[in-house]
Protein backbone atom coordinates (compact mmCIF):
# COMPACT_ATOMS: atom_id res chain seq x y z
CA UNK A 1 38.52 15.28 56.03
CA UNK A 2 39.14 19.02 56.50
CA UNK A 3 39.68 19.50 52.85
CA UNK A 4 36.58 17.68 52.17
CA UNK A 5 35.07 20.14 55.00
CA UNK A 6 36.32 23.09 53.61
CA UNK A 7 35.35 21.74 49.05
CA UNK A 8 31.55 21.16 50.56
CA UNK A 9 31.45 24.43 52.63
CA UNK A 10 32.98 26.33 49.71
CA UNK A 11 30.72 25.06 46.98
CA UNK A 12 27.65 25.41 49.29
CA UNK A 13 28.43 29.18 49.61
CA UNK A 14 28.81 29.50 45.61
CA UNK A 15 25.99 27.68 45.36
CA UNK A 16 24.55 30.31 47.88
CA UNK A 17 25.75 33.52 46.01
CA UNK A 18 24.81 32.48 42.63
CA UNK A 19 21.24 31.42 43.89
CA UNK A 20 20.70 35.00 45.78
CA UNK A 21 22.58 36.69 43.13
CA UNK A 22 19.85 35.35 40.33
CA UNK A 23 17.00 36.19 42.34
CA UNK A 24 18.27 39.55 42.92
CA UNK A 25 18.65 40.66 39.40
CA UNK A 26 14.84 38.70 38.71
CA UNK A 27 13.73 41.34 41.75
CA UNK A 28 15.21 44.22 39.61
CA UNK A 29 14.20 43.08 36.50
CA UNK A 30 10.60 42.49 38.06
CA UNK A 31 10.82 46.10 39.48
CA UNK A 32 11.56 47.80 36.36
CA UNK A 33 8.47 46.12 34.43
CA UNK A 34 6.05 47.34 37.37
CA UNK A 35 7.68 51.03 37.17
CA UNK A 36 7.24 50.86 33.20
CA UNK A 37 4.04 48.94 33.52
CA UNK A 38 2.80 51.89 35.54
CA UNK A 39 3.81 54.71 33.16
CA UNK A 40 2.16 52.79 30.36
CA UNK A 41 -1.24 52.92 32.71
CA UNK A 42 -0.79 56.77 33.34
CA UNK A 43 -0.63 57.27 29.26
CA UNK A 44 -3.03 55.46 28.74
CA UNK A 45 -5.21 57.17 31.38
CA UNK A 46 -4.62 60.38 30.11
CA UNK A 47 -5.42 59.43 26.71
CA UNK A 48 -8.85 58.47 27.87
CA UNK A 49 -9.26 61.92 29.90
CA UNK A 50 -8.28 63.21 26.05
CA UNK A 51 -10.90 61.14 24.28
CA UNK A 52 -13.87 61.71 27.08
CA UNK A 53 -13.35 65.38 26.59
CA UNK A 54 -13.38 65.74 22.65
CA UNK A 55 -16.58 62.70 22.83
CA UNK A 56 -18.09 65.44 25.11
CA UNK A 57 -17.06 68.50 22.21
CA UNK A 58 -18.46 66.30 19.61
CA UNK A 59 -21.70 65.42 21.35
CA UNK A 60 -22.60 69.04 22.59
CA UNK A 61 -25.53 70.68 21.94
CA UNK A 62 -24.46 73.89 20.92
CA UNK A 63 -21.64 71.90 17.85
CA UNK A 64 -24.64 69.94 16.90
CA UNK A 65 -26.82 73.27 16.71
CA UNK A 66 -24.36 75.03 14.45
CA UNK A 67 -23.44 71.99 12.41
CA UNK A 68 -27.52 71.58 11.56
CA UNK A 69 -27.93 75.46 10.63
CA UNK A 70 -24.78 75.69 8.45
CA UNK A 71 -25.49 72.53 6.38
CA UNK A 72 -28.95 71.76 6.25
CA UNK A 73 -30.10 75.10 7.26
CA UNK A 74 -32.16 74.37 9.69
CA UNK A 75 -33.07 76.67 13.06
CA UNK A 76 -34.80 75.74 15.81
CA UNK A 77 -38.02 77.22 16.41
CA UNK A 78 -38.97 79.52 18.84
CA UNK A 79 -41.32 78.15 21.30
CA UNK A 80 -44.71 79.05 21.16
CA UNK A 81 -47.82 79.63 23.72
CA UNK A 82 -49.74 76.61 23.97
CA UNK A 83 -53.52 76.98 25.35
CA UNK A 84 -54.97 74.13 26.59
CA UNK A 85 -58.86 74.83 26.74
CA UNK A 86 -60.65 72.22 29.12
CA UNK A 87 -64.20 71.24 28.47
């Protein structure tokens, strides 16, 4: 009986380790795809910081201005006095 005791007890701790022993390594396998999940988001975060600014470049008024003189050759005109005569 004590051996049978001692087989049961002995496989139930194996049992045991090998269980916590799998979920451990899940844990740090989990843990490493959150850390590397998170530098992925802080790239990609900063590449839309990158992309806001040069969309803001691009859309200014002052690129736009130049960009119109040099190839069409156009110039804004200067603004004039408007009277407004009321009857």
């Amino acid at each position: 009986m004590k051996n049978t005791y001692k087989l049961i007890l002995g496989f139930s701790f194996t049992v045991f380790l090998l269980i916590f022993i799998t979920i451990k390594m899940d844990c740090h396998a989990i843990k490493n795809d959150i850390i590397s999940l998170k530098m992925k988001k802080r790239i990609i975060e900063d590449s839309i910081k990158v992309l806001k600014s040069k969309e803001t470049h691009l859309l200014s008024k002052n690129r736009i201005e130049s960009i119109v003189e040099e190839k069409f050759k156009m110039y804004s005109p200067s603004p004039e006095s408007l009277v407004v005569v009321i009857r």
